[in-house]
N, C-alpha and C. Protein backbone atom coordinates (compact mmCIF):
# COMPACT_ATOMS: atom_id res chain seq x y z
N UNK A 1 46.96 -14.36 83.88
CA UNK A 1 46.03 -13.81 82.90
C UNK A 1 45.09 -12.83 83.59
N UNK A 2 44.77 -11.67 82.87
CA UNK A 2 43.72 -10.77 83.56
C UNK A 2 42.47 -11.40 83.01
N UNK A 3 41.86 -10.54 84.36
CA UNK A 3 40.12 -11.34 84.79
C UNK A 3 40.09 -10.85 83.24
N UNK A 4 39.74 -9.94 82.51
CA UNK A 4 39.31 -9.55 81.61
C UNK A 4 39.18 -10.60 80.43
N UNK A 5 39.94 -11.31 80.67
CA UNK A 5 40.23 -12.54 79.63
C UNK A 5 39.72 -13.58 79.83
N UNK A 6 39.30 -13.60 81.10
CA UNK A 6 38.96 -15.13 81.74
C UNK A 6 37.92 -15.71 81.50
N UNK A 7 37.22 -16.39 80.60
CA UNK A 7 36.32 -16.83 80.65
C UNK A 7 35.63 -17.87 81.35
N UNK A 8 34.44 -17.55 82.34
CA UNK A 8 34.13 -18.35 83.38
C UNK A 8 32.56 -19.40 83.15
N UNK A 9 31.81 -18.40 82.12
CA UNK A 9 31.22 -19.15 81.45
C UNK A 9 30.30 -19.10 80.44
N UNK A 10 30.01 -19.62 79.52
CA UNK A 10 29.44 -19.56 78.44
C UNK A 10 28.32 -20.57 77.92
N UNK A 11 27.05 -19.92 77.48
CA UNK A 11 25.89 -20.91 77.51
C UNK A 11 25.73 -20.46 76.05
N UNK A 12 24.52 -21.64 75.68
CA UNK A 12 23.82 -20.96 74.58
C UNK A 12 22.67 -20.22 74.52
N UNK A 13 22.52 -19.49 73.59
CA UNK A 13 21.31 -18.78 73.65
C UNK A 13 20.32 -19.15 72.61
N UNK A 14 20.63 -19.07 71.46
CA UNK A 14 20.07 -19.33 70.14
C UNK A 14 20.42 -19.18 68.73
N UNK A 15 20.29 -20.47 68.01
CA UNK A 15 20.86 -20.41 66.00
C UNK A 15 22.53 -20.83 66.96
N UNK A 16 23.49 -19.99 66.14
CA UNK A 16 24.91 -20.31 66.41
C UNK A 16 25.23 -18.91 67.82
N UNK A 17 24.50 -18.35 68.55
CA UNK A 17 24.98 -17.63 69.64
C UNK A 17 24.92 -17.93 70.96
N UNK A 18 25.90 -17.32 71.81
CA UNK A 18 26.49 -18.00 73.01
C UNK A 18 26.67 -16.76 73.51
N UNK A 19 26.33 -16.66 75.26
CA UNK A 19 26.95 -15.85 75.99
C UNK A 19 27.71 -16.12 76.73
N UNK A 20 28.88 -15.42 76.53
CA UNK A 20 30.18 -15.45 77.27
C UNK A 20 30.15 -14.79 78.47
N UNK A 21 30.51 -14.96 79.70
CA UNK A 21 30.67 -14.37 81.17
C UNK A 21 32.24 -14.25 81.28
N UNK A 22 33.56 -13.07 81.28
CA UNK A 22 34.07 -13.34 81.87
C UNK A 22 33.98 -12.71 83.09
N UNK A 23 35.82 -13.27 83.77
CA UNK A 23 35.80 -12.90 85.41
C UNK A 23 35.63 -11.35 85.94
N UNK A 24 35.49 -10.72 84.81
CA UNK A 24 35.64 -8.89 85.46
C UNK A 24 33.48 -8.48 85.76
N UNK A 25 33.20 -9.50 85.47
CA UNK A 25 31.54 -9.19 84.96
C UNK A 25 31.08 -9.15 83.84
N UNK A 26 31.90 -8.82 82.60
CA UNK A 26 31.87 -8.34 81.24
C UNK A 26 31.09 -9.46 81.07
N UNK A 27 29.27 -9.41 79.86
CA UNK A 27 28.73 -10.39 79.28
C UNK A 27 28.80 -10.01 77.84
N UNK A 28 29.48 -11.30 76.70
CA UNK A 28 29.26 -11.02 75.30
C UNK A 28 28.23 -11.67 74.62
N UNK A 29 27.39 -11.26 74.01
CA UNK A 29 26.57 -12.39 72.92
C UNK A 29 27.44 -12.60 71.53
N UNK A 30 27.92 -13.27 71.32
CA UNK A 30 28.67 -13.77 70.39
C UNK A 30 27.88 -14.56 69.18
N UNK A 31 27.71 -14.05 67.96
CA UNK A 31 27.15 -14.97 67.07
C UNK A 31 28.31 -15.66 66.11
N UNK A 32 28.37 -16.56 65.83
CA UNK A 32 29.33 -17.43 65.44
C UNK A 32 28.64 -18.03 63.78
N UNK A 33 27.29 -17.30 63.66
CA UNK A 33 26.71 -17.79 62.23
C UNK A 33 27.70 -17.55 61.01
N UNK A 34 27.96 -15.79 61.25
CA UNK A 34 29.06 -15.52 60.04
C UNK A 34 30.21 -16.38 60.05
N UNK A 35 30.80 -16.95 60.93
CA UNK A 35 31.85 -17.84 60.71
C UNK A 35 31.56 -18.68 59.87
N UNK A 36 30.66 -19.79 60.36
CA UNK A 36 30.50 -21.18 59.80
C UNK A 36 29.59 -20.59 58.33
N UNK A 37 29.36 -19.69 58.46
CA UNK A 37 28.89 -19.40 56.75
C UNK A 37 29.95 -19.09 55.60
N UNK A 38 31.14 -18.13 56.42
CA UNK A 38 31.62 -17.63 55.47
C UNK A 38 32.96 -18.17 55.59
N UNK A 39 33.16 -18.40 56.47
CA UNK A 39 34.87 -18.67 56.75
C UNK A 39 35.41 -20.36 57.42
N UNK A 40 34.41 -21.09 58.16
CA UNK A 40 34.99 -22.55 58.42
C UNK A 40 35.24 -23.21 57.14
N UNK A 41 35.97 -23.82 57.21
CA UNK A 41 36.56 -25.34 56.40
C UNK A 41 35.34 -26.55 56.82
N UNK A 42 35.43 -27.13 56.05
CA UNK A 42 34.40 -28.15 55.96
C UNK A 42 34.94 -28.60 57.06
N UNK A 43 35.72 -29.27 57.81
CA UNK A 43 36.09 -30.41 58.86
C UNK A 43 35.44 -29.17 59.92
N UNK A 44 35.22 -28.17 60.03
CA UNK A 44 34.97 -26.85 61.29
C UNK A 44 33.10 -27.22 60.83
N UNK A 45 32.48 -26.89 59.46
CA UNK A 45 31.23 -26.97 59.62
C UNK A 45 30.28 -27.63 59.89
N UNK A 46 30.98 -29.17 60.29
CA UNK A 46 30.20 -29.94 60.94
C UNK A 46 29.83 -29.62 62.21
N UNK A 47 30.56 -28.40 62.70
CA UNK A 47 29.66 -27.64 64.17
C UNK A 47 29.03 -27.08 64.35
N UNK A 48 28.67 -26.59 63.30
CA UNK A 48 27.52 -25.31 62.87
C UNK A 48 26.12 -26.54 62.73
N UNK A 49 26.00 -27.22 63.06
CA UNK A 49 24.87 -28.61 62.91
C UNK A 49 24.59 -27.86 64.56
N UNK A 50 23.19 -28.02 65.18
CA UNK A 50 22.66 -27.59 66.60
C UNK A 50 23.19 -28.22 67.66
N UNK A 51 23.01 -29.69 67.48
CA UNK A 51 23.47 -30.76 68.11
C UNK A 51 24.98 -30.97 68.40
N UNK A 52 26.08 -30.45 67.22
CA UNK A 52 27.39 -30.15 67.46
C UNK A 52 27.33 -29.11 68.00
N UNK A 53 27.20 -27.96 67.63
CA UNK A 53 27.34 -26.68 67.81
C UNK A 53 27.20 -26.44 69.56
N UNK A 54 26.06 -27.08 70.01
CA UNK A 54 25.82 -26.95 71.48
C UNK A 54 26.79 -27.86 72.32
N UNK A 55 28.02 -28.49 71.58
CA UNK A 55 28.61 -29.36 72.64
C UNK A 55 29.86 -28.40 72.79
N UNK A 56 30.19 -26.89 72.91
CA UNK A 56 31.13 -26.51 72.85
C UNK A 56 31.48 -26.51 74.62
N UNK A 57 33.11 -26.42 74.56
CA UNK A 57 33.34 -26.17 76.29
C UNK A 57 34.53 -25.11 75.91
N UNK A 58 34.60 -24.92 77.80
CA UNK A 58 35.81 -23.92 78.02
C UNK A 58 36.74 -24.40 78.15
N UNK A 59 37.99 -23.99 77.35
CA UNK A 59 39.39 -24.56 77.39
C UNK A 59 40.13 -23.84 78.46
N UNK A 60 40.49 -24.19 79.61
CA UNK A 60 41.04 -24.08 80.45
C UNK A 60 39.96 -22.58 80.95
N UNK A 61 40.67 -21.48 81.07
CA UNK A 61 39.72 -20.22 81.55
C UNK A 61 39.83 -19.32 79.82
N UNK A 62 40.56 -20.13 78.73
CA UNK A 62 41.12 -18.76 77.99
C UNK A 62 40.63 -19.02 76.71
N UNK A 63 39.89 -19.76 76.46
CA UNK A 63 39.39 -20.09 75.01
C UNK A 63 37.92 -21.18 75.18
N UNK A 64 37.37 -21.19 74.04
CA UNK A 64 35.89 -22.35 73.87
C UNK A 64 36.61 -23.07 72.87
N UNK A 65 36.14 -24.27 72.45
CA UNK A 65 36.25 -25.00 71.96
C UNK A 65 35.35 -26.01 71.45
N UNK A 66 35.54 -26.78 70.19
CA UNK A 66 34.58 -27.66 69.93
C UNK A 66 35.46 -28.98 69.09
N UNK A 67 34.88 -30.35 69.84
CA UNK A 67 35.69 -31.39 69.08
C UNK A 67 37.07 -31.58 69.60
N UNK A 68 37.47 -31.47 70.71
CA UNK A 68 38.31 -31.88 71.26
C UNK A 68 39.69 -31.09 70.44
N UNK A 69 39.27 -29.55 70.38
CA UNK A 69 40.18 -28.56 69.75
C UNK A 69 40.00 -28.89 68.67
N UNK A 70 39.26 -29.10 67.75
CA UNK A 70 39.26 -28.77 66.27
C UNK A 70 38.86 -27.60 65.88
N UNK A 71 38.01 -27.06 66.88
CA UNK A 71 37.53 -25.75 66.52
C UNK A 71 37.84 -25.07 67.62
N UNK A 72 38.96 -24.11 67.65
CA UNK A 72 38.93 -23.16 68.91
C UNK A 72 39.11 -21.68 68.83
N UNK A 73 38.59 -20.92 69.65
CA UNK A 73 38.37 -19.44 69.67
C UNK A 73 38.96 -18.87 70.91
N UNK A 74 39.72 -18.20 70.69
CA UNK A 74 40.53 -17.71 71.85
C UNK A 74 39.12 -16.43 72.11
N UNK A 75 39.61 -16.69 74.29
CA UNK A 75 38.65 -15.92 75.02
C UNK A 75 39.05 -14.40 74.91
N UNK A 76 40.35 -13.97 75.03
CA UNK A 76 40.61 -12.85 74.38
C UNK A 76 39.97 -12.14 72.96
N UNK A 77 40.54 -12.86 72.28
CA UNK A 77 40.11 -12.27 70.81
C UNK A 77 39.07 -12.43 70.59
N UNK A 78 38.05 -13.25 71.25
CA UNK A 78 36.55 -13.00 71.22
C UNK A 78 35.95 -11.47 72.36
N UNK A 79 36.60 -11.40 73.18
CA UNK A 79 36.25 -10.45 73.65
C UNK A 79 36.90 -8.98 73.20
N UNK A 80 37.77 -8.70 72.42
CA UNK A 80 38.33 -8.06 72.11
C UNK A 80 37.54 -7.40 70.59
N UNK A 81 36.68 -8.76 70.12
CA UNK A 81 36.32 -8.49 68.85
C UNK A 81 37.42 -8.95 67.62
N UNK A 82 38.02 -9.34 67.87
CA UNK A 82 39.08 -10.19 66.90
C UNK A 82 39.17 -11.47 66.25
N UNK A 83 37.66 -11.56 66.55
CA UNK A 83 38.06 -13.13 65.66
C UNK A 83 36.79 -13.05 64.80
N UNK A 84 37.71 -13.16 63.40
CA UNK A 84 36.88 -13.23 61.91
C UNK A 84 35.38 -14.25 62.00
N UNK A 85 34.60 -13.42 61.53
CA UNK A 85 33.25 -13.73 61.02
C UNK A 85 32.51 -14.10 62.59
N UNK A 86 32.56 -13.56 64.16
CA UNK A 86 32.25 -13.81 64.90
C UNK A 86 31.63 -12.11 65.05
N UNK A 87 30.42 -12.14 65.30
CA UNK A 87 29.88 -10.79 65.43
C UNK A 87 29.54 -10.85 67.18
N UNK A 88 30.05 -9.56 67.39
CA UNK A 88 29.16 -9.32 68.88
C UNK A 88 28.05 -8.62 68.91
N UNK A 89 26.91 -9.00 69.23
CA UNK A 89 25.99 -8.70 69.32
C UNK A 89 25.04 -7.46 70.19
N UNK A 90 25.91 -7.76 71.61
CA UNK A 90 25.47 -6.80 72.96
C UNK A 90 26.65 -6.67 73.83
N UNK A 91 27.46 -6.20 73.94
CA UNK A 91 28.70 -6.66 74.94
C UNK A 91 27.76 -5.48 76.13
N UNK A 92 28.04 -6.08 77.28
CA UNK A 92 27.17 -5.49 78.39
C UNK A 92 28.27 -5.25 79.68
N UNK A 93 28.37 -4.25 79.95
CA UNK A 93 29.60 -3.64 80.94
C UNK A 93 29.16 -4.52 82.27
N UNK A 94 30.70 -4.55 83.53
CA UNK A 94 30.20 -4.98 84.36
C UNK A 94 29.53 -3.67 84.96
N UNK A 95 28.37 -4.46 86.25
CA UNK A 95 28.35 -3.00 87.49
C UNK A 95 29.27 -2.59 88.29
């Protein structure tokens, strides 16, 4: 997999957004509000709760996840901008 894809790590910041680090330097702020507003299934919006929402991890280097894969977002298509109702906020080049 290219670094570009790799996601090495991801925190929260605030509401439903997370910054993503992958391996090339690339940082995304990812808001994930439009999802769980407009597009999760009820069994997905129980993550949009703070307390769920903040237990997400990294699936191997190539995706996040929440719930032991009930909810997952590929690290690509988040960085790419491809995944529905996930807005990027600041994508910030490496140096």
């Amino acid at each position: 997999m290219s670094k570009a894809y790799q996601l090495i790590q991801a925190e929260f910041v605030k509401d439903h957004v997370l910054r993503l680090c992958y391996a090339d330097g690339v940082e995304i702020l990812a808001d994930f509000g439009p999802y769980f507003k407009d597009l999760a299934t009820p069994k997905e919006r129980v993550f949009a709760r703070p307390e769920r929402f903040k237990r997400f991890k990294i699936y191997g280097d190539h995706a996040l996840e929440w719930g032991h894969s009930a909810l997952v977002f590929s690290a690509e298509r988040l960085r790419k901008g491809r995944s529905p109702g996930v807005l990027l906020l600041r994508p910030k080049a490496a140096a």
